[in-house]
N, C-alpha and C. Protein backbone atom coordinates (compact mmCIF):
# COMPACT_ATOMS: atom_id res chain seq x y z
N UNK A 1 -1.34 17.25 6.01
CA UNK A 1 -1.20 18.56 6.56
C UNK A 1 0.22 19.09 6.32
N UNK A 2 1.25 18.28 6.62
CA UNK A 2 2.87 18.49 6.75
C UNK A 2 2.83 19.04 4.92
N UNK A 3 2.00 18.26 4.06
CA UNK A 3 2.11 18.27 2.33
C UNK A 3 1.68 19.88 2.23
N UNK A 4 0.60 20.30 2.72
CA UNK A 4 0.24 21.17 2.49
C UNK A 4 1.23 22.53 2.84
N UNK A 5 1.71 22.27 4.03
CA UNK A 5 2.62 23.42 4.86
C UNK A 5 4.17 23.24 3.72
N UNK A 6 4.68 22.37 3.38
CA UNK A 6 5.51 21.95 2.72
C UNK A 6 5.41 22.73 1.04
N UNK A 7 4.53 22.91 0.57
CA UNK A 7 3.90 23.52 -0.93
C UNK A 7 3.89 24.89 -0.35
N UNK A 8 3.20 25.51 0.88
CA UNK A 8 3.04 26.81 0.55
C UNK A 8 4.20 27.38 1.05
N UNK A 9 4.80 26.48 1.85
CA UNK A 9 6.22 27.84 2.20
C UNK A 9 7.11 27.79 0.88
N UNK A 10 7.39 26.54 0.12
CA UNK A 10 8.25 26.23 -1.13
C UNK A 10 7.29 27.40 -2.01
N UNK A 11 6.24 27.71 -2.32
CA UNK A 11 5.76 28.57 -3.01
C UNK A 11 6.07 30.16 -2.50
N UNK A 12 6.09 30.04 -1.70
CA UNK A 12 5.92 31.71 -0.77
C UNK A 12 7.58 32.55 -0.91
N UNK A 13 8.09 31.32 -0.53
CA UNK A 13 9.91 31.40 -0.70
C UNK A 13 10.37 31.12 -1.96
N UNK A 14 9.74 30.90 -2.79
CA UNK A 14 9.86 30.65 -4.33
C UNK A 14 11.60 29.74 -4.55
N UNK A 15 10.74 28.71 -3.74
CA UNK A 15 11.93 27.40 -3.75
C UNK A 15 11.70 26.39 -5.11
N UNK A 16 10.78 26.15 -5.42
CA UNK A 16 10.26 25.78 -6.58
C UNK A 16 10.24 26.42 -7.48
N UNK A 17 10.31 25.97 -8.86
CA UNK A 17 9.72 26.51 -10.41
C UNK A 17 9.20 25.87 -10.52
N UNK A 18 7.70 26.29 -11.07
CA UNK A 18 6.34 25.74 -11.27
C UNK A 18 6.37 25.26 -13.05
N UNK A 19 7.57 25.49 -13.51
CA UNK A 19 7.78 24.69 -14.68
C UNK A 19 8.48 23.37 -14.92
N UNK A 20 9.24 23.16 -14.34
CA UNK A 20 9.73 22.25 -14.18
C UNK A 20 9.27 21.18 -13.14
N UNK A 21 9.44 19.53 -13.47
CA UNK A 21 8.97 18.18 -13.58
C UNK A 21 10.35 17.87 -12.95
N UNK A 22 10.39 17.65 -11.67
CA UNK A 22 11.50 16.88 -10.51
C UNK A 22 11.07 15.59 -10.38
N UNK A 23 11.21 14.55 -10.96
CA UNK A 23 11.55 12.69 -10.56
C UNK A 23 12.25 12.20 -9.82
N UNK A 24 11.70 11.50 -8.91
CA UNK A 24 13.04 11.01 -7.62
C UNK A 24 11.78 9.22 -7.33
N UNK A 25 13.03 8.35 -7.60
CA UNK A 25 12.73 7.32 -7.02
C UNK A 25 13.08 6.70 -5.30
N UNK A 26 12.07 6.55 -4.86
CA UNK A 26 12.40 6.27 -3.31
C UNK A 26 12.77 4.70 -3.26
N UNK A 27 13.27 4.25 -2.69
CA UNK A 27 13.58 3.16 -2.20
C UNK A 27 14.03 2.37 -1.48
N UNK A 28 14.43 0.87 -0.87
CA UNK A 28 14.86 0.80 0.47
C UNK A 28 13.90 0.58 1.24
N UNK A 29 12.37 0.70 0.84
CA UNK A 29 12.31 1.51 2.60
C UNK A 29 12.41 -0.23 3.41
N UNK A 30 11.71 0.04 4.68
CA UNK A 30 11.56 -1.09 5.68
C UNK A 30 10.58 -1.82 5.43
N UNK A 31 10.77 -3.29 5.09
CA UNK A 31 9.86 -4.16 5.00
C UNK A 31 8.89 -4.40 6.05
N UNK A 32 9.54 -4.50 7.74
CA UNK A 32 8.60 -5.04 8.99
C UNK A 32 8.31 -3.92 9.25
N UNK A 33 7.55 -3.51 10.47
CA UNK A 33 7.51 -2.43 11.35
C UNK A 33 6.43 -3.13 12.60
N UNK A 34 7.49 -2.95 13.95
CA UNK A 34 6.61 -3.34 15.66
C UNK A 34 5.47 -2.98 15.38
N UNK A 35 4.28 -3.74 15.83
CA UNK A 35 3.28 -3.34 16.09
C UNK A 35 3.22 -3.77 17.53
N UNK A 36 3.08 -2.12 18.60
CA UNK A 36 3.67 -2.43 19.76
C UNK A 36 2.44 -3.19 20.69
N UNK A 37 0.97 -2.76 19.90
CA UNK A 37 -0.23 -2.66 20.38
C UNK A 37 -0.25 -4.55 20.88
N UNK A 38 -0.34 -4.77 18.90
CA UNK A 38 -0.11 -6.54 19.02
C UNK A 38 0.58 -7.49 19.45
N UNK A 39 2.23 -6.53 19.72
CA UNK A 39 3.21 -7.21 20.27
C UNK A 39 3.79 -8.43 18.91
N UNK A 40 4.17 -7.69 17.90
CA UNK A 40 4.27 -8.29 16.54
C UNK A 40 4.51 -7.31 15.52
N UNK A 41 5.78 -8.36 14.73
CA UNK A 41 6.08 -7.74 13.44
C UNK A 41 4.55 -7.73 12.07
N UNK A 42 4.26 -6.58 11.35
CA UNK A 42 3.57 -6.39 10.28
C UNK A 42 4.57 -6.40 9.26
N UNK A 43 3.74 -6.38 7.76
CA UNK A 43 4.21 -6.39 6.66
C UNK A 43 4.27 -4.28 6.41
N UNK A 44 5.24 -3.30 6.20
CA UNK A 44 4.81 -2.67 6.39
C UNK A 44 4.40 -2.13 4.49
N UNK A 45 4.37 -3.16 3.36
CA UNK A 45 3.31 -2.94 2.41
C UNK A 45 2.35 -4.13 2.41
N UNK A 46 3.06 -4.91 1.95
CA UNK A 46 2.10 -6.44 2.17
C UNK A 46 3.34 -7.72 2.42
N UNK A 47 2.40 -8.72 2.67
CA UNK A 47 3.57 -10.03 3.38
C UNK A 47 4.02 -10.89 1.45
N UNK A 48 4.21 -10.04 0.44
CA UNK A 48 4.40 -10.94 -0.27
C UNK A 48 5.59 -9.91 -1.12
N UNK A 49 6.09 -9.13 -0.26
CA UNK A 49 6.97 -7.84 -0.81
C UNK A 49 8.37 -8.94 -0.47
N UNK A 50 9.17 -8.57 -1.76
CA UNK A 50 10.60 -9.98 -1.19
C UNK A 50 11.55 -8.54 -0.73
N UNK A 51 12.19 -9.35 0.45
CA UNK A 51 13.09 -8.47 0.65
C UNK A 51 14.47 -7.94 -0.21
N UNK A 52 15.25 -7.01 0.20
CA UNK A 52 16.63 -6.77 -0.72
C UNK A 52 17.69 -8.69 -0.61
N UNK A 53 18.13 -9.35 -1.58
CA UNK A 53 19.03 -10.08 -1.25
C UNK A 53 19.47 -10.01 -0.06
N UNK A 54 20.43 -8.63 0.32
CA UNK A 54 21.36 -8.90 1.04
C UNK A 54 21.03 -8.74 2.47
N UNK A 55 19.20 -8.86 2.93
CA UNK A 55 18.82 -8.56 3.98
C UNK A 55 18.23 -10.02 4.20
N UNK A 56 18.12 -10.77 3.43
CA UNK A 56 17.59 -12.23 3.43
C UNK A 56 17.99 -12.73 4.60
N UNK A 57 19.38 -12.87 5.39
CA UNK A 57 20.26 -13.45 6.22
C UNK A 57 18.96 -13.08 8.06
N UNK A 58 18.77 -11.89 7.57
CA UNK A 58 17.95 -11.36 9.15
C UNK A 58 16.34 -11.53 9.12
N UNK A 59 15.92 -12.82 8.02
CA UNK A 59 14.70 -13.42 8.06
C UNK A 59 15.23 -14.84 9.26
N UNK A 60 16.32 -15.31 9.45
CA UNK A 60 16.51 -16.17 9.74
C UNK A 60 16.35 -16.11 11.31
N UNK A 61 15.53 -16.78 12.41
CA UNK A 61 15.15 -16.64 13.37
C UNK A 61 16.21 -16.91 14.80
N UNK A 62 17.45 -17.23 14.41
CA UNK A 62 19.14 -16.64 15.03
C UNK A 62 19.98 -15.34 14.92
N UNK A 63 18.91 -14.45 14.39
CA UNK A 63 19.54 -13.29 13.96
C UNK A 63 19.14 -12.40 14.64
N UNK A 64 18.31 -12.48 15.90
CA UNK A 64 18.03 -12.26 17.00
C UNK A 64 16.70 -11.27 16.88
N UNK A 65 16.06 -10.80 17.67
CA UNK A 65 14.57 -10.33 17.65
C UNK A 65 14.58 -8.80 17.28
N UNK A 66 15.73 -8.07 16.81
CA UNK A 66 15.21 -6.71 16.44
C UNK A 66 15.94 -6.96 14.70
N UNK A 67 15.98 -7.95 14.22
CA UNK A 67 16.48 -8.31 12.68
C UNK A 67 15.25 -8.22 12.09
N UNK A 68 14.04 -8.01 12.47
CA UNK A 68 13.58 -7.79 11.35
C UNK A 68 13.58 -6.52 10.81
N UNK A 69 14.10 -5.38 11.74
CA UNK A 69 13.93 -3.85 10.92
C UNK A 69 15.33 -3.65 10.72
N UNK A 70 16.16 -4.34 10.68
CA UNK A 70 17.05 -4.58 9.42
C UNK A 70 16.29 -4.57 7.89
N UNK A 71 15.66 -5.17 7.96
CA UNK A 71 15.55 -6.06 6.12
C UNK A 71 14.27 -4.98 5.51
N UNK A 72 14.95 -4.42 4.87
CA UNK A 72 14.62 -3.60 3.86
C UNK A 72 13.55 -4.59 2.30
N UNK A 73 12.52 -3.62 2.23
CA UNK A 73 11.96 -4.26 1.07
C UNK A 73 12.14 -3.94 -0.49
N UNK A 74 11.86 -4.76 -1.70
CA UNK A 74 12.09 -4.49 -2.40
C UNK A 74 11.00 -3.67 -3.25
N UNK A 75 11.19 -2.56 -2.58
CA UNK A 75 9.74 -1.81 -2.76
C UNK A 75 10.06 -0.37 -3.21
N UNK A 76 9.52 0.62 -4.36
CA UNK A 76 9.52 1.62 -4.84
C UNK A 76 8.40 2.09 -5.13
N UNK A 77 8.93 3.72 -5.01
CA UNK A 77 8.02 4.66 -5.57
C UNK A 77 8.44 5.58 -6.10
N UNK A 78 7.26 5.83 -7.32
CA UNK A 78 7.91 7.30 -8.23
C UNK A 78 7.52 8.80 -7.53
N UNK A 79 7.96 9.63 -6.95
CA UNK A 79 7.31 10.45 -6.90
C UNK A 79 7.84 11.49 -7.45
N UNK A 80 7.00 12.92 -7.94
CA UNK A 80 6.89 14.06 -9.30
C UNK A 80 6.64 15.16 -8.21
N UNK A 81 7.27 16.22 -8.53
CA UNK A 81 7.62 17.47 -7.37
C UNK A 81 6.74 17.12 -6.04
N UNK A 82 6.87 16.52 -4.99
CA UNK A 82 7.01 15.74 -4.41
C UNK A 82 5.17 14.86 -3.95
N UNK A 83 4.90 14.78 -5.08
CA UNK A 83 3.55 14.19 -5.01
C UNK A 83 4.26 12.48 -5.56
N UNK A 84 3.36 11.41 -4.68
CA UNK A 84 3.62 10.19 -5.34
C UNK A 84 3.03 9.84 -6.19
N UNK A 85 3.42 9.59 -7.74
CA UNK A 85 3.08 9.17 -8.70
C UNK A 85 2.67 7.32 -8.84
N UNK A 86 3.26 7.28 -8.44
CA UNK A 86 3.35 5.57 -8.67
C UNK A 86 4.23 4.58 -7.97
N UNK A 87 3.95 3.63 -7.76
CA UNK A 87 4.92 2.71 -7.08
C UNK A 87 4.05 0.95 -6.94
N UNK A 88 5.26 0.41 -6.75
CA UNK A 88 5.20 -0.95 -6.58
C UNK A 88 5.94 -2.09 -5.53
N UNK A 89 6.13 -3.30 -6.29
CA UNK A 89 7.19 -3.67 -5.63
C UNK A 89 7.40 -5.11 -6.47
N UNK A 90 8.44 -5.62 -5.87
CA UNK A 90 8.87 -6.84 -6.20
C UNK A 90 8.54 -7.86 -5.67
N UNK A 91 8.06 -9.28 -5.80
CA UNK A 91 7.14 -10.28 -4.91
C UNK A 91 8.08 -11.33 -4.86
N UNK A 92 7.79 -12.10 -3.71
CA UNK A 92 8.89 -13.29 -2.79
C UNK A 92 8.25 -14.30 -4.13
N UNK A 93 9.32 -14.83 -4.65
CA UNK A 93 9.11 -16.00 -5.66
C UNK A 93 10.18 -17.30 -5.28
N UNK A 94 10.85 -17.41 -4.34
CA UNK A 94 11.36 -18.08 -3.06
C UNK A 94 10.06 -19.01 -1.89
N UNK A 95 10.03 -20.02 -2.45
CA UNK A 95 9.03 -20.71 -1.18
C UNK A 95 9.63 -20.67 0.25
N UNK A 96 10.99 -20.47 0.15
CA UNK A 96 11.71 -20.84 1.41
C UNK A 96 11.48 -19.34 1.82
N UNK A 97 11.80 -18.45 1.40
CA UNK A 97 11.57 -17.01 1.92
C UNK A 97 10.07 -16.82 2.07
N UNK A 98 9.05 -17.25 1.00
CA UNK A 98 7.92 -16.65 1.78
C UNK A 98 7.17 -17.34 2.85
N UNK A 99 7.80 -18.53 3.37
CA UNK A 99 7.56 -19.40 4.86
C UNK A 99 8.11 -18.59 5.72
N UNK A 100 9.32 -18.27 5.65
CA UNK A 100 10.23 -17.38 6.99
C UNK A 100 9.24 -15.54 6.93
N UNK A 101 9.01 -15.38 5.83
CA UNK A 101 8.12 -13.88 5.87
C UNK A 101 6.63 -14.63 6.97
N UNK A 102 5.73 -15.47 6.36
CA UNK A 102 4.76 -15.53 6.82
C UNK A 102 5.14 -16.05 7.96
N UNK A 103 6.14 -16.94 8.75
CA UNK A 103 6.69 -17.06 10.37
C UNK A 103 6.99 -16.17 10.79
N UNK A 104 7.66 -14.63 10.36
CA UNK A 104 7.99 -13.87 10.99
C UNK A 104 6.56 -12.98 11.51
N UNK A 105 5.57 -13.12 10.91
CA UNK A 105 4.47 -12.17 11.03
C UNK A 105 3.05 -13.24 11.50
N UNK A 106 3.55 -14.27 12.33
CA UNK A 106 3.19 -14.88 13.06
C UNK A 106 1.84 -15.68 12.53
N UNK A 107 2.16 -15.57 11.09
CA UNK A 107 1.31 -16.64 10.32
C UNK A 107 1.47 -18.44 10.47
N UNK A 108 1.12 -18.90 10.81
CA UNK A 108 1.29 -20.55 11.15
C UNK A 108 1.11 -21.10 10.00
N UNK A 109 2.23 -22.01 10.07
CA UNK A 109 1.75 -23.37 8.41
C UNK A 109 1.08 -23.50 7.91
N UNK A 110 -0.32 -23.89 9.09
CA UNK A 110 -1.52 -24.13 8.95
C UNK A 110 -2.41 -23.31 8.22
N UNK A 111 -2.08 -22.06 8.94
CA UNK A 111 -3.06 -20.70 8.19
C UNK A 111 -2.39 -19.92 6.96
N UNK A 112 -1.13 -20.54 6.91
CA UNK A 112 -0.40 -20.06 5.70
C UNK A 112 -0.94 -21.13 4.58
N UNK A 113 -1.02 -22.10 4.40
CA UNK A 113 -1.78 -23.29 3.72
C UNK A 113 -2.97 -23.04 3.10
N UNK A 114 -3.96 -22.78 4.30
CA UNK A 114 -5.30 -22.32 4.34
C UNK A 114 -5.89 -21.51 3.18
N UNK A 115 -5.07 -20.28 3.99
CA UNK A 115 -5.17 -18.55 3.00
C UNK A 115 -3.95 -18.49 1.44
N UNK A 116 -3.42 -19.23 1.49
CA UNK A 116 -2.40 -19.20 0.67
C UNK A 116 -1.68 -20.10 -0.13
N UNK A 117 -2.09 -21.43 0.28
CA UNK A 117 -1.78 -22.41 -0.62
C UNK A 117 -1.05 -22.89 -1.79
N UNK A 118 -2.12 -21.70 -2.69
CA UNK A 118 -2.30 -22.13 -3.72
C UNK A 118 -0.47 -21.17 -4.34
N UNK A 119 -0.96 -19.93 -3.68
CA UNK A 119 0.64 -19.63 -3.99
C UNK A 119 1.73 -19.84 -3.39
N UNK A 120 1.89 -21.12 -2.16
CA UNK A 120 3.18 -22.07 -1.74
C UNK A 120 3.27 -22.63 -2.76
N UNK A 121 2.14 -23.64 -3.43
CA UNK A 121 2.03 -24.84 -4.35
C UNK A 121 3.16 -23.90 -5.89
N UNK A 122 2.59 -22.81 -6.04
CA UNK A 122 2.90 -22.37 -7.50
C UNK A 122 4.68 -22.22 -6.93
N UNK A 123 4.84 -21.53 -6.35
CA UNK A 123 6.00 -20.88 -5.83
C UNK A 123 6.85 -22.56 -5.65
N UNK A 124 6.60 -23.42 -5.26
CA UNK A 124 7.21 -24.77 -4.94
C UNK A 124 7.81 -25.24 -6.72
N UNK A 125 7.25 -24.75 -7.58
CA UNK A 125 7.69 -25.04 -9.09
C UNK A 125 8.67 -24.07 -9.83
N UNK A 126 8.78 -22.95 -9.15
CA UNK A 126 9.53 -22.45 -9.72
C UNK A 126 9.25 -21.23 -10.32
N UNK A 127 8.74 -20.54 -9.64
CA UNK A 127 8.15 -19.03 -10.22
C UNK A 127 9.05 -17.87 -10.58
N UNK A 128 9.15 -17.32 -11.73
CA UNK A 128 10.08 -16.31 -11.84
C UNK A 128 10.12 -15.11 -11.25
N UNK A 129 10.89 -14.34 -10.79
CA UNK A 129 10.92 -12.76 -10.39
C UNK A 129 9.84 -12.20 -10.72
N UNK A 130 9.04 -11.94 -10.02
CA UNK A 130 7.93 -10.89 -10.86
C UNK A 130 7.58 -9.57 -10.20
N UNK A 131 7.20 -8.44 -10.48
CA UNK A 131 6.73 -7.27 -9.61
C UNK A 131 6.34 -6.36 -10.84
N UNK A 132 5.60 -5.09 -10.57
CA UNK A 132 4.64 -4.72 -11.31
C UNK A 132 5.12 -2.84 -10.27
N UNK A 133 3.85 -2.29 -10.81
CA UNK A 133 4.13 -0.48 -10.78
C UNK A 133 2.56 -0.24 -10.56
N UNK A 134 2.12 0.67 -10.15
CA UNK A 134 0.65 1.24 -10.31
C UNK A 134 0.90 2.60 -10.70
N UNK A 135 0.72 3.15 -11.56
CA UNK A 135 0.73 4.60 -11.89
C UNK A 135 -0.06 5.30 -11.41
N UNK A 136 -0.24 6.65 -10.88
CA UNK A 136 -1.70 7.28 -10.55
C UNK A 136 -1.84 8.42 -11.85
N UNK A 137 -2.54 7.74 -12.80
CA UNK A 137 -2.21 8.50 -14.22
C UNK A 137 -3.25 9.89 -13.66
N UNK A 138 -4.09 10.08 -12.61
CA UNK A 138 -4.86 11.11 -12.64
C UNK A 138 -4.54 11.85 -12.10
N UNK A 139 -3.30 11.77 -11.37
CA UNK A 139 -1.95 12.71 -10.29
C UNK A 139 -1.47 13.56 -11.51
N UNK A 140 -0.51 12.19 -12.17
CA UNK A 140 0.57 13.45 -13.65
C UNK A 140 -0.59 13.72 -14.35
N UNK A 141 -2.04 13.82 -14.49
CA UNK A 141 -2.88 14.68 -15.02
C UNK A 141 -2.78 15.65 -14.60
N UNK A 142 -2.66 15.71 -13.33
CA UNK A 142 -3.57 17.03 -12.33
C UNK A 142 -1.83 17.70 -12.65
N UNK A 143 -0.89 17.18 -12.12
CA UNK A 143 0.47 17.67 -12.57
C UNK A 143 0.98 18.38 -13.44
N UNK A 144 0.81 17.24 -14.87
CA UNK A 144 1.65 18.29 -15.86
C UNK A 144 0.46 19.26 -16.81
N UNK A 145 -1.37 19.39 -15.93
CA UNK A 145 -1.92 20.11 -16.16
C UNK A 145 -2.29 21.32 -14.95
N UNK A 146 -0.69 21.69 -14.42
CA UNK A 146 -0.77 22.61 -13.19
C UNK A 146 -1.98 22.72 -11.93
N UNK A 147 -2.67 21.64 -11.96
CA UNK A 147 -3.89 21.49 -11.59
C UNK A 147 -3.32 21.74 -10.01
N UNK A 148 -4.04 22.26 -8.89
CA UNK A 148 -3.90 22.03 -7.31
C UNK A 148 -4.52 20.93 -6.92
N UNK A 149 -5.84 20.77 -6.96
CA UNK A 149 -6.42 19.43 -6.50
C UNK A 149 -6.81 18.04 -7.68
N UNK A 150 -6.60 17.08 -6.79
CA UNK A 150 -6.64 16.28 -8.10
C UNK A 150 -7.78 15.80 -8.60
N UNK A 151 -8.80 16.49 -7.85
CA UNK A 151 -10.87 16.39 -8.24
C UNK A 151 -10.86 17.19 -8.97
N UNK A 152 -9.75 18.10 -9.72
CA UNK A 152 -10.53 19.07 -10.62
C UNK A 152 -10.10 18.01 -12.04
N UNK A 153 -9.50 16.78 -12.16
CA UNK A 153 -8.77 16.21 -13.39
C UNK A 153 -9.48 14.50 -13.19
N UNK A 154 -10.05 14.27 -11.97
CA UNK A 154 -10.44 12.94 -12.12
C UNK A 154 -11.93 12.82 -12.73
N UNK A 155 -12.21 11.74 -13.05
CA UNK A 155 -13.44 11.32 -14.03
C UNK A 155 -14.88 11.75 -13.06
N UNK A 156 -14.16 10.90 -11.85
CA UNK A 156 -15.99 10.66 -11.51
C UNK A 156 -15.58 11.52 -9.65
N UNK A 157 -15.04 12.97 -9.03
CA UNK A 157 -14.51 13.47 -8.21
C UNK A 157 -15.11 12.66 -6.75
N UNK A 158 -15.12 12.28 -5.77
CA UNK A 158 -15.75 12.41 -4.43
C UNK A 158 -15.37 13.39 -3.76
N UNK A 159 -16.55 14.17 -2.81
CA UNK A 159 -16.40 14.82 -1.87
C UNK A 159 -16.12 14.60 -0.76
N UNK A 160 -15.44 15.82 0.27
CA UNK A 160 -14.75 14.98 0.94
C UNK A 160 -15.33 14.48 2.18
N UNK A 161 -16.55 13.86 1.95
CA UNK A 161 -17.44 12.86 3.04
C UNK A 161 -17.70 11.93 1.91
N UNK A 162 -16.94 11.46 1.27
CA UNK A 162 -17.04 10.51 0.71
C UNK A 162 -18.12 10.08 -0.46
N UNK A 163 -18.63 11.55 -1.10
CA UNK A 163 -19.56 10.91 -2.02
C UNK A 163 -19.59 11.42 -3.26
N UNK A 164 -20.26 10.48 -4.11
CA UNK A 164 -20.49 11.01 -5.36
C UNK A 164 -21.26 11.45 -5.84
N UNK A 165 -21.21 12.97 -6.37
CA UNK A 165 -22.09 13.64 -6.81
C UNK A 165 -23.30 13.45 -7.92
N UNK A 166 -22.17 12.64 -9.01
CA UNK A 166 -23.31 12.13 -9.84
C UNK A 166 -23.59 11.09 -9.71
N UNK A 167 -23.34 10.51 -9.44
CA UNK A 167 -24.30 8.93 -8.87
C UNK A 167 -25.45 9.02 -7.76
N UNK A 168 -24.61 9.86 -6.67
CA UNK A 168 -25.54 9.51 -5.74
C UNK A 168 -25.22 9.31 -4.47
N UNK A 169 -23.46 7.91 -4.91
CA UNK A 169 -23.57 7.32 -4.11
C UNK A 169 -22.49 7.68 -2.76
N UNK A 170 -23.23 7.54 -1.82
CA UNK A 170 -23.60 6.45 -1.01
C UNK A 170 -25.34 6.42 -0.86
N UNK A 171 -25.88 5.40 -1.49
CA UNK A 171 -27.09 5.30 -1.35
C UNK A 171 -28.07 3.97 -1.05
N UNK A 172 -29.13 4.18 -0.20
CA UNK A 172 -29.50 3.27 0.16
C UNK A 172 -29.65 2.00 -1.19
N UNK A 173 -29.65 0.36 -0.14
CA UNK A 173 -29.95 -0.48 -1.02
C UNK A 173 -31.09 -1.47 -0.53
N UNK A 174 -31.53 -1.92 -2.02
CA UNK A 174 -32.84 -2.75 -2.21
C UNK A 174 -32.73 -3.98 -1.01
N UNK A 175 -34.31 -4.09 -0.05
CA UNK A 175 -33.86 -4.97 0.78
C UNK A 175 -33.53 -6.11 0.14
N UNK A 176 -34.29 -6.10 -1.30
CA UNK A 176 -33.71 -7.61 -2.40
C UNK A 176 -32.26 -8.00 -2.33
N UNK A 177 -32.06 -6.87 -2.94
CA UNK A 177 -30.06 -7.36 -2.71
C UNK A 177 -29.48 -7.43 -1.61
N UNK A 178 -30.02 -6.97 -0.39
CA UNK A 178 -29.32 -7.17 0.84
C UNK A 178 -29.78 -8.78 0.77
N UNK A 179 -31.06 -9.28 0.75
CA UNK A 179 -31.02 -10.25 1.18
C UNK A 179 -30.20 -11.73 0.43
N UNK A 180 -30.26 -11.29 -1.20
CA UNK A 180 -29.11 -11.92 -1.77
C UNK A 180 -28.07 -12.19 -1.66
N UNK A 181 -27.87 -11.17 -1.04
CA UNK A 181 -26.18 -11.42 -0.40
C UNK A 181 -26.33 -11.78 1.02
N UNK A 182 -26.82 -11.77 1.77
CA UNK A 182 -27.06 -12.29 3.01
C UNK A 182 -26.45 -11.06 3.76
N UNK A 183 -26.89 -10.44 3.99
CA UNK A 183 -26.86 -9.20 4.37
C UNK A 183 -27.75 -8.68 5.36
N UNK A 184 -27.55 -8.08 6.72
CA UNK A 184 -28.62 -7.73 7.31
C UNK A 184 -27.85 -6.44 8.02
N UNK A 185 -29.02 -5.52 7.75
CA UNK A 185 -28.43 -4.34 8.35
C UNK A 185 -29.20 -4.15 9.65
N UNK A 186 -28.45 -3.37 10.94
CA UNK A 186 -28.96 -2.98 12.44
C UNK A 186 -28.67 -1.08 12.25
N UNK A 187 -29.87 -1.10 12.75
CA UNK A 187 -30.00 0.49 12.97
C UNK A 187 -29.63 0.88 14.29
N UNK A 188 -28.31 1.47 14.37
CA UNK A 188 -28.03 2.38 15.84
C UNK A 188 -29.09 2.19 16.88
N UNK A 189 -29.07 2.42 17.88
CA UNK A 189 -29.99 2.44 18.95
C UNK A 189 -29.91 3.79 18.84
N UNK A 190 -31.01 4.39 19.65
CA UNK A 190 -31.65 5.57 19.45
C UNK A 190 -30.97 6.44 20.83
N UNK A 191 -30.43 7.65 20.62
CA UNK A 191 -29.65 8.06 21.61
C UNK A 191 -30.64 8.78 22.73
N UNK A 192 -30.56 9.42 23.50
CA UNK A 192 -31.40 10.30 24.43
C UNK A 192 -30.57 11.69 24.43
């Protein structure tokens, strides 16, 4: 809503040129964020985002209980007159850091083992720096083809209850495949 109010006054006030391509990388932001409901720190992209170096020190559980919104992640995004284009991040390749991430977010050994194992085990050998980008190539479509919405430039559009026009879907399925998959569907109770 704020995006929308944000475009038409920049249009109305002719704060923008609709020719020109503005790039701004965001970054920094906050790795944790309270979840006041749970009474617990979250990952606020995912628990495998490594933090900045120099925030490493306030993973350490003497650094007292509001250190985790200190530590900033190593996390970016591209965004193009102010639509987000793309973004990523950088991943904990530190076994010792991603134990203190999954302790801080109240993951246990046990269930860190469990669900995750397999990338303690890899990470225990020596894994290099790695992190990656997602582009939304159908955004700088809709973009640097002046487009307003970005269903007029994507392949296959949904409406906005969620469906697809040429498919179909959301559409019922064969009780065969429900039952293949073990699947059982309950029909609402019937209201008055």
């Amino acid at each position: 809503m704020l995006n929308g109010l944000r475009r038409r006054l920049a249009a109305e006030l002719n704060l923008i040129d609709p020719n020109e391509m503005n790039f701004c990388w965001i970054v920094r932001f906050p790795m944790f964020d309270w979840d006041a409901e749970e009474q617990r720190w979250v990952a606020m992209h995912h628990p495998f985002t490594a933090p900045l170096d120099s925030d490493v020190r306030y993973l350490d559980k003497t650094a007292g209980a509001e250190a985790p919104a200190q530590i900033r992640a190593q996390a970016y995004d591209l965004v193009l007159n102010g639509f987000e284009a793309g973004g990523g991040t950088i991943r904990i390749h530190d076994s010792q850091v991603q134990s203190q991430v999954f302790d801080l977010l109240g993951l246990s050994l046990e269930t860190a083992k469990e669900q995750f194992g397999f990338l303690l085990d890899a990470l225990q050998f020596g894994a290099p720096p790695h992190g990656g980008i997602a582009l939304g190539l159908d955004r700088l479509v809709m973009l640097f083809g002046s487009l307003d919405n970005i269903r007029d430039c994507i392949a296959f559009p949904k409406t906005t209850k969620a469906a697809d026009l040429m498919t179909g879907a959301p559409s019922p399925v064969a009780v065969r495949q429900l039952d293949e998959l073990a699947i059982s569907v309950k029909k609402p109770a019937a209201q008055n």
